[in-house]
Protein backbone atom coordinates (compact mmCIF):
# COMPACT_ATOMS: atom_id res chain seq x y z
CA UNK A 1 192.49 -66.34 274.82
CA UNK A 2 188.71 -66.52 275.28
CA UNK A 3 186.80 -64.27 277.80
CA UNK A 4 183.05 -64.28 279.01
CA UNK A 5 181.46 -61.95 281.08
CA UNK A 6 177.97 -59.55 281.39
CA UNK A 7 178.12 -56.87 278.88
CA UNK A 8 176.95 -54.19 282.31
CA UNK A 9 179.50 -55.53 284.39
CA UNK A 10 182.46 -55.14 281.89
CA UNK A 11 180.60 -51.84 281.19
CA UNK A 12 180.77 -49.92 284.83
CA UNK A 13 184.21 -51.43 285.12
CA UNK A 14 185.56 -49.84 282.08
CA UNK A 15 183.76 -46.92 282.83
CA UNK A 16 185.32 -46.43 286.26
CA UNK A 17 188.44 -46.43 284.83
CA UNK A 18 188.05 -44.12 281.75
CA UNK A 19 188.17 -41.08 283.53
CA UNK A 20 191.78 -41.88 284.52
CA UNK A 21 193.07 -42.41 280.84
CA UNK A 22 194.99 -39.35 279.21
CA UNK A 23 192.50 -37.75 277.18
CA UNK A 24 195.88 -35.31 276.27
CA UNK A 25 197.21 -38.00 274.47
CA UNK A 26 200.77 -37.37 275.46
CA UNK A 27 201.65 -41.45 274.96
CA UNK A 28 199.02 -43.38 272.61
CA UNK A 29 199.60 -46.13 274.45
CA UNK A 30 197.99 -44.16 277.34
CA UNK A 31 194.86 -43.92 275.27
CA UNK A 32 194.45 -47.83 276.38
CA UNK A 33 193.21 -50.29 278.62
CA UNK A 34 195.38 -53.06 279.61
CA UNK A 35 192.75 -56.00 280.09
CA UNK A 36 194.65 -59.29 281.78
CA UNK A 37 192.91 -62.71 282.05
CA UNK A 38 194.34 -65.24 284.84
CA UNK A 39 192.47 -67.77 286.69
CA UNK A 40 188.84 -67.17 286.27
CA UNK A 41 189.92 -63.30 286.40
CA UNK A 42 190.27 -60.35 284.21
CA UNK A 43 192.28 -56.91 285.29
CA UNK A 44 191.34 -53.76 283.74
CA UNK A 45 193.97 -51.66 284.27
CA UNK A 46 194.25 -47.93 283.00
CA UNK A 47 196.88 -44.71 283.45
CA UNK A 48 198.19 -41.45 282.72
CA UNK A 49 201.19 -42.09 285.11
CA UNK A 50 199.77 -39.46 287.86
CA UNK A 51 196.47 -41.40 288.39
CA UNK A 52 196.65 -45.22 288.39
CA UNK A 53 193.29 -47.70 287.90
CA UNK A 54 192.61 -51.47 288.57
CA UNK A 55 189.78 -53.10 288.95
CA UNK A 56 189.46 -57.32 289.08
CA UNK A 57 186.01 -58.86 287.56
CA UNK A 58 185.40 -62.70 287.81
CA UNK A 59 184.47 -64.19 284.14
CA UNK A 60 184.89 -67.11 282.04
CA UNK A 61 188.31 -67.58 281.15
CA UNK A 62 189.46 -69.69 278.20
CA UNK A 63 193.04 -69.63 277.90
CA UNK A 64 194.96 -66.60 279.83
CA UNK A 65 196.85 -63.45 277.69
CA UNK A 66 196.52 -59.79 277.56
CA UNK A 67 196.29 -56.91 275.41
CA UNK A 68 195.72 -53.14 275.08
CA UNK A 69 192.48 -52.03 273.84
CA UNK A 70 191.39 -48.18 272.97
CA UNK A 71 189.94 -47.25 275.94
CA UNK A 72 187.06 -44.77 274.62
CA UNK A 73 186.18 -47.21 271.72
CA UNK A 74 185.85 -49.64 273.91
CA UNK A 75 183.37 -48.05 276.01
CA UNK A 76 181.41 -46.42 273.78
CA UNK A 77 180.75 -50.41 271.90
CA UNK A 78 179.52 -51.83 275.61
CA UNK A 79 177.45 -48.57 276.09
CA UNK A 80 175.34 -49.75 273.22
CA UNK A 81 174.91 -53.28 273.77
CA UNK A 82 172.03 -55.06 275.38
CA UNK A 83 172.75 -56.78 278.67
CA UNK A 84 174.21 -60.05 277.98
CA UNK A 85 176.99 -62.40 277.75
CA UNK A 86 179.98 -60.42 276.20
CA UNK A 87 182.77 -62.95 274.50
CA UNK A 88 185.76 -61.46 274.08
CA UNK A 89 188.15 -63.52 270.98
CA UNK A 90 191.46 -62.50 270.54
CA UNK A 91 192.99 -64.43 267.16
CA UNK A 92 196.51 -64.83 265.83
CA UNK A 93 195.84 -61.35 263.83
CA UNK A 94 196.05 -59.45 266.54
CA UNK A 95 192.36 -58.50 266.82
CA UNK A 96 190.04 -58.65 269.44
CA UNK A 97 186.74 -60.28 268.41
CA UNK A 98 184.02 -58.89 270.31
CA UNK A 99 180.30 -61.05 270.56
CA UNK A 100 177.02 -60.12 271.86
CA UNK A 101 173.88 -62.06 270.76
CA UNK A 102 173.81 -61.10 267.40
CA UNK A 103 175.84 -58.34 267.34
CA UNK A 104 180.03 -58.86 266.29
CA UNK A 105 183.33 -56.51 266.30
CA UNK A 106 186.58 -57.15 265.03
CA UNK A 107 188.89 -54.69 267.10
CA UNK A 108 192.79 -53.82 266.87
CA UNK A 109 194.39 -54.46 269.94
CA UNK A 110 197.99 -53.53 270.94
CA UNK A 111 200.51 -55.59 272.25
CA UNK A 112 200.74 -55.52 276.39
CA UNK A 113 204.44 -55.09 276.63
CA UNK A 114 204.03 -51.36 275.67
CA UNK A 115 201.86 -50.48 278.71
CA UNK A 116 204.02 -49.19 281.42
CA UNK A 117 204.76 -51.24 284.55
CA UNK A 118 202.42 -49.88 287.52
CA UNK A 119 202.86 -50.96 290.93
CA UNK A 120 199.48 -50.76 293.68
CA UNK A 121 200.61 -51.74 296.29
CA UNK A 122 203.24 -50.34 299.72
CA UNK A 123 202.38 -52.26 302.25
CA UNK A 124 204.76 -51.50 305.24
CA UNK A 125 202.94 -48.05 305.46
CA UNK A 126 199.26 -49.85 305.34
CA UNK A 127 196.09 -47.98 307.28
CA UNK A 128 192.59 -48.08 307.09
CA UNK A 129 189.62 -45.24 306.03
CA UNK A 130 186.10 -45.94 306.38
CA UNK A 131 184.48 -45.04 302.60
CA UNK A 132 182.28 -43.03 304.62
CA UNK A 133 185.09 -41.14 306.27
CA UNK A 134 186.71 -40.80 302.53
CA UNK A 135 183.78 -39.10 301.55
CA UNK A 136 182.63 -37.01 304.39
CA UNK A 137 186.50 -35.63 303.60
CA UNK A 138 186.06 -34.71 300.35
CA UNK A 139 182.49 -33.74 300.68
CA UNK A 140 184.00 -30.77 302.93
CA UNK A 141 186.90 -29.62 302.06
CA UNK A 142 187.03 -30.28 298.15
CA UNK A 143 185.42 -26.97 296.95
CA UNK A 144 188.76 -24.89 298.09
CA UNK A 145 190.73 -26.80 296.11
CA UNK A 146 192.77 -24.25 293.71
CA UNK A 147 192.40 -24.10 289.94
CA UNK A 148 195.99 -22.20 289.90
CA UNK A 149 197.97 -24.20 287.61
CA UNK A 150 201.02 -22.48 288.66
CA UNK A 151 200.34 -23.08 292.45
CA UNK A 152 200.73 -26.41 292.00
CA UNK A 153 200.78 -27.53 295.99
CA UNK A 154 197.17 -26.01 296.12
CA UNK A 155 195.76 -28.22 293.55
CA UNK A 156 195.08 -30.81 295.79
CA UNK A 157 194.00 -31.79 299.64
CA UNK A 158 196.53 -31.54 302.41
CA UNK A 159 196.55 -34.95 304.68
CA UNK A 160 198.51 -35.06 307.86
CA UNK A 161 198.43 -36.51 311.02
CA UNK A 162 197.59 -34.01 314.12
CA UNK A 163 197.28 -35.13 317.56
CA UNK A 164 196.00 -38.44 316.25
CA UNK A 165 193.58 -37.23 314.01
CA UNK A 166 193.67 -37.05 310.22
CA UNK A 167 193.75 -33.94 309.03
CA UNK A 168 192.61 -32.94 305.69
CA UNK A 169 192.74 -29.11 304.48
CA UNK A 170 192.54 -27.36 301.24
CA UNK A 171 193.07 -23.71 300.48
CA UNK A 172 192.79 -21.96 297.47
CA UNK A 173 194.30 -18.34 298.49
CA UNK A 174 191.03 -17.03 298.86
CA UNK A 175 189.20 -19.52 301.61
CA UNK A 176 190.41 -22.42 303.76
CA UNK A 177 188.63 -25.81 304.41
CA UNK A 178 189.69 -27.63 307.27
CA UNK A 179 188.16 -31.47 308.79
CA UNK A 180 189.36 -33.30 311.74
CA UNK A 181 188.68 -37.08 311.51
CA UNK A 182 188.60 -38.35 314.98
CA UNK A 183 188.30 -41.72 314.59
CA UNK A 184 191.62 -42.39 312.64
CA UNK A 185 193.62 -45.85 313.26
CA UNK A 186 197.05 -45.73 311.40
CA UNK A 187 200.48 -44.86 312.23
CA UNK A 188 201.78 -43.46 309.41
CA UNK A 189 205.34 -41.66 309.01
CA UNK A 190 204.47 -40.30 305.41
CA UNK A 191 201.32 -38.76 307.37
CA UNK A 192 203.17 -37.05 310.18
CA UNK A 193 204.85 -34.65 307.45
CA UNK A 194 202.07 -34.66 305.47
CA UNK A 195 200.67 -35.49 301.95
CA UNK A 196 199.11 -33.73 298.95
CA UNK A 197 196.52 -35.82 297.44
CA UNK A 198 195.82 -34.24 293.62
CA UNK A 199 192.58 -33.06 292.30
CA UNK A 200 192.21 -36.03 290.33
CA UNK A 201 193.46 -38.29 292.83
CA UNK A 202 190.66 -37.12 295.32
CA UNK A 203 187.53 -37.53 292.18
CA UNK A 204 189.06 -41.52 291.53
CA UNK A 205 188.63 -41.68 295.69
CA UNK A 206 185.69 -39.96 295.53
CA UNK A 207 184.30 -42.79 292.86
CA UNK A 208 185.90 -45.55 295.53
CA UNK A 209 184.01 -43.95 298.49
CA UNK A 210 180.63 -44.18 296.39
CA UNK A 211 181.24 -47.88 294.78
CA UNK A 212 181.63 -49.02 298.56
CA UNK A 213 179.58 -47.28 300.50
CA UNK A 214 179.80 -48.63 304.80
CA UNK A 215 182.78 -50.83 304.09
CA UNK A 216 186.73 -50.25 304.65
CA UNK A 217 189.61 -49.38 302.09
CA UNK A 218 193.44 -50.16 302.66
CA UNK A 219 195.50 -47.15 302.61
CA UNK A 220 199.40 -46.94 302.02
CA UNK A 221 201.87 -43.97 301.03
CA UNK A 222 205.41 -44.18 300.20
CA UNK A 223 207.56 -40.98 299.23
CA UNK A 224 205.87 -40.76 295.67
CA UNK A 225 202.15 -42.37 295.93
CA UNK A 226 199.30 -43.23 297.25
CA UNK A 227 197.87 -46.19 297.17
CA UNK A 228 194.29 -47.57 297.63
CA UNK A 229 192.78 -51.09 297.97
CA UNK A 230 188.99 -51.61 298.20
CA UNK A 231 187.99 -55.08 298.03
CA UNK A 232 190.86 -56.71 296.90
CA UNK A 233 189.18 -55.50 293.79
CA UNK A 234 189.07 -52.24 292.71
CA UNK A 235 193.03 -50.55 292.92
CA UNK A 236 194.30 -46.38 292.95
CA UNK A 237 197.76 -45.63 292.78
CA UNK A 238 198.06 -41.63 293.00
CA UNK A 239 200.97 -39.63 292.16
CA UNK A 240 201.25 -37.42 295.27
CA UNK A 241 202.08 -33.83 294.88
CA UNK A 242 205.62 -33.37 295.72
CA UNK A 243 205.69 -29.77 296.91
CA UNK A 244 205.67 -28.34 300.31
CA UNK A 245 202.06 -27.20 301.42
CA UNK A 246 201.93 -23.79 303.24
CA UNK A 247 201.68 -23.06 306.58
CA UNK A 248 198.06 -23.16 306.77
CA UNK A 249 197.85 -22.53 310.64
CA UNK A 250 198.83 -18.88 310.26
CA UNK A 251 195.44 -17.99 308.33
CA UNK A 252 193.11 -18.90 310.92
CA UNK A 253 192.80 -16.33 313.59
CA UNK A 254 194.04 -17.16 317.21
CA UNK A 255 191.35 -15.11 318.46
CA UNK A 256 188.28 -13.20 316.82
CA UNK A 257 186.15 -10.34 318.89
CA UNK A 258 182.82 -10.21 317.05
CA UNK A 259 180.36 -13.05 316.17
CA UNK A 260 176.79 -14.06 314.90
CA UNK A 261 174.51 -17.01 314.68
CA UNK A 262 171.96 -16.92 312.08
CA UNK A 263 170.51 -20.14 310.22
CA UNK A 264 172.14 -21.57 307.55
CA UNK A 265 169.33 -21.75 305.22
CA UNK A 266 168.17 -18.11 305.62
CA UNK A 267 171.17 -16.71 304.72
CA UNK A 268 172.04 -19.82 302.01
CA UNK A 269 169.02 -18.55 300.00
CA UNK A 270 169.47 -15.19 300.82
CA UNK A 271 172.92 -14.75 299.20
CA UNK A 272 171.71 -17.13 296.01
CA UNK A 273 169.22 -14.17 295.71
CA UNK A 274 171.46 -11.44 295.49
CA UNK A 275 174.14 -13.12 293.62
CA UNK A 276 171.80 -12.41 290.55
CA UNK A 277 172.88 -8.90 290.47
CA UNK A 278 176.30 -9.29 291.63
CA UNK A 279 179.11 -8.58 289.27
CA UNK A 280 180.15 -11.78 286.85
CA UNK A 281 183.43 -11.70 287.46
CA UNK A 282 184.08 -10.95 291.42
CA UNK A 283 180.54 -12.39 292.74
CA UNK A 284 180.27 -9.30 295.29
CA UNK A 285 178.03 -8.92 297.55
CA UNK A 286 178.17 -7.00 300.91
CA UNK A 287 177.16 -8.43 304.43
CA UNK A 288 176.16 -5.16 306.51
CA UNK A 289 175.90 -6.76 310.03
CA UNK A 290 174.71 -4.91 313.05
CA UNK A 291 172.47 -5.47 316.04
CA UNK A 292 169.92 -7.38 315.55
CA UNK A 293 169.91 -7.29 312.06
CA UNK A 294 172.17 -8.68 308.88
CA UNK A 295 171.98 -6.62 305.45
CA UNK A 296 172.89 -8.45 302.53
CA UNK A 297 173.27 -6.41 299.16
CA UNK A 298 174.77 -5.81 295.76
CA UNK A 299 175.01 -3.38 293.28
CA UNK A 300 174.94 -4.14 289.53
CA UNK A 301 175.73 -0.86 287.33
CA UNK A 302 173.97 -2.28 284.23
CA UNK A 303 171.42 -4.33 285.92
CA UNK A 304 170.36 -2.81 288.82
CA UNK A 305 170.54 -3.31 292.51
CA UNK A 306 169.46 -6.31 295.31
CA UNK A 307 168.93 -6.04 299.46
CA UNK A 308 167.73 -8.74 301.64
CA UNK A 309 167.71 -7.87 305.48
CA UNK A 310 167.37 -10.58 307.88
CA UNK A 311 167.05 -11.15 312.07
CA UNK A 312 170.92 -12.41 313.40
CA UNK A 313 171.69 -12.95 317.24
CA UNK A 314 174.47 -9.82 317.21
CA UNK A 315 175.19 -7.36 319.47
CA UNK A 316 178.73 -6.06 318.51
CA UNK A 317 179.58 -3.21 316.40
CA UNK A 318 178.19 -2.34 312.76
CA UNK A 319 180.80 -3.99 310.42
CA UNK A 320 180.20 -4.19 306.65
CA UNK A 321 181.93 -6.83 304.85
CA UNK A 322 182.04 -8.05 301.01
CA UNK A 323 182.57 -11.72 299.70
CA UNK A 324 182.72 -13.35 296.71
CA UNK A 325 178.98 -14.86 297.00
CA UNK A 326 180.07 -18.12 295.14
CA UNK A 327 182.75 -18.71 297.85
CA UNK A 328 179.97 -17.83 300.56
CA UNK A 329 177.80 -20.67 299.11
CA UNK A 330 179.89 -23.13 298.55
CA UNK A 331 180.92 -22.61 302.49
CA UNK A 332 177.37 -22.53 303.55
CA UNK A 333 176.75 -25.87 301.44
CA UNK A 334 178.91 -27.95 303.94
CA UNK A 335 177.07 -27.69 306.81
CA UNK A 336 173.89 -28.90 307.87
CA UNK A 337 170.31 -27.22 307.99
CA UNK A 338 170.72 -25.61 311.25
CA UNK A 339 172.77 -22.04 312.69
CA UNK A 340 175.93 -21.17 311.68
CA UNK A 341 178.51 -19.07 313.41
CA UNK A 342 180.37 -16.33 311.74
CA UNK A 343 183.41 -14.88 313.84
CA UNK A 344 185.70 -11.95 312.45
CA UNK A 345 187.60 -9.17 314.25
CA UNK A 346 187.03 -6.28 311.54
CA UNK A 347 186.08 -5.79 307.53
CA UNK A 348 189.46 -6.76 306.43
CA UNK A 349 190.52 -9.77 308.78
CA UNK A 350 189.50 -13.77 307.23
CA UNK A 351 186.10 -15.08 308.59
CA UNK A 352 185.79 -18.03 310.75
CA UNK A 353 182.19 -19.97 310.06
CA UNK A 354 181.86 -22.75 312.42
CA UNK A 355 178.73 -24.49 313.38
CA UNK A 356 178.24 -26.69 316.67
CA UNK A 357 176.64 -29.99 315.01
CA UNK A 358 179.66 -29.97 312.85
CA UNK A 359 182.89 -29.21 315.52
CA UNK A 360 185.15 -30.79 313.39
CA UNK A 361 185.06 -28.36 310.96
CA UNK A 362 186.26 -24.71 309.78
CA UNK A 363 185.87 -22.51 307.22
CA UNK A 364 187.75 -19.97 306.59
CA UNK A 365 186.74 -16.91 303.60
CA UNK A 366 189.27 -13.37 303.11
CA UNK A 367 187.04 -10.68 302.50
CA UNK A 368 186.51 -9.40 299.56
CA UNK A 369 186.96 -5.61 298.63
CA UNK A 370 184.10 -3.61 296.86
């Protein structure tokens, strides 16, 4: 089995799949790439049974065979080599004799039979995303993802069909993210339920989205996984999250009395200013909001103290409210450089901000008591 191929196209291919390899090292054999050669084709193929990789390259082929190769060594050897032909030499020894120019390797390799069986593919459930869609998802609702290990159905993005548009939401406990995509084609039973797409699942997509930027991906779910085909090419198989996902609908208020417009980058900058002096571990900061005018300060007892004041379109009541400023930013980072809209009914009730050039979203932050 002989293989020939550009050193930086075996390179970003191996690449885009080491981030999916166990780096826990629960199996060794998860530690490895699976590299197939068929045709005038070679599969690189890497797991850690939640989060599935394949991507297809055209090379040379000489003779087709497989093999499992350590997946970090691997990398690390084409991350140093010059941009060339790469001949890849696997002997009767079991090693994997590696060429550049000058340059030669003699590598262990490991058989192929001990690398699980992965399926890509469902596809009686097939739909189609736009990689711009994929991203623009992720883009806005990804920073409410939870960290909570032992919340396990909040570790990931909620996808479900609604009025026939694809829903995506993530909540955290503390905030809500939620994005409409209007222009959804695919009727999917798995979606009308619902599906949790993990954390990791969502950075592999994320990596899909920017490798094919303007162009379609294939879609398909069955009761397990997702699975995602861009190109014929580049393959994601995605353990879903099999948990039920609250019912996010009863955090965001049917109705909210008070509201006020003020532009997003005034306030943006404002609250990256007096985060300095906010507390490490809660962030605080207090909004004082009354006519006219929005107060934003925090209070620091061994570093001092920070105000800002700034002109808002409000004429309801004086309301003080405190937030965790890095929640507050990373809300105010998803929309674009022009006024938001904050709604509330009182200091203690969650905070709608909404902005009119982006209707298809909502954010949602609980206050945060100081």
């Amino acid at each position: 089995m002989k293989l020939t191929i550009q050193a930086h196209v075996l390179r970003d291919a191996i690449n885009k799949v080491l981030s999916v390899v166990d780096k826990k090292n629960s199996r060794p054999i998860l530690t490895n790439c699976l590299i197939k050669s068929y045709g005038q084709k070679i599969e690189l193929i890497a797991t850690d049974l939640e989060v599935s990789a394949k991507i297809i390259l055209n090379a040379k082929v000489e003779g087709e065979g497989s093999f499992c190769i350590n997946s970090k060594n691997i990398a690390d050897i084409l991350r140093e080599l010059p941009n060339d032909d790469v001949i890849l030499n696997v002997d009767n020894n079991n090693l994997l004799n590696l060429t550049c120019k000058n340059i030669s390797y003699s590598l262990l390799i490991i058989s192929a039979d001990e690398f699980p069986q992965l399926s890509f593919q469902n596809q009686s459930t097939e739909f189609r995303l736009k990689t711009k869609q994929i991203s623009h998802i992720i883009n806005k609702t990804s920073h409410a993802i939870s960290t909570d290990e032992t919340r396990l159905y909040l570790n990931g993005i909620f996808l479900q069909l609604n009025e026939s548009k694809l829903r995506s939401v993530a909540i955290d406990g503390h905030r809500l993210a939620l994005l409409d995509t209007n222009e959804f084609i695919g009727d999917n039973k798995f979606l009308v339920d619902g599906v949790i797409v993990p954390r990791k699942g969502i950075s592999e997509l994320k990596k899909i989205a920017d490798t094919y930027p303007d162009e379609e991906v294939s879609i398909s779910l069955d009761d397990s996984f997702m699975f995602v085909n861009a190109r014929n090419e580049y393959y994601l198989s995605i353990r879903l999250i099999a948990r039920e996902y609250p019912k996010y609908q009863t955090v965001i208020p049917s109705k909210t009395t008070n509201r006020f417009h003020i532009e997003r980058n005034a306030i943006l900058n404002a609250v990256k200013r007096i985060k300095i002096l906010s507390n490490e571990k809660t962030n605080g900061v207090k909004l004082n909001i009354q006519p006219g005018e929005l107060v934003i300060s925090t209070n620091h007892p061994a570093l001092g103290q920070a105000t800002e004041k700034l002109p808002i379109n409000y004429d309801g009541k004086a309301t003080e409210i405190g937030f965790n400023a890095k929640y507050l930013i990373e809300n105010l980072n998803v929309f674009n450089e022009t006024d938001v809209t904050f709604e509330f009914n009182n200091e203690l009730s969650p905070v709608v901000i909404k902005a009119d050039d982006l209707p298809e979203f909502l954010g949602i932050i609980m206050p945060l008591k100081l």
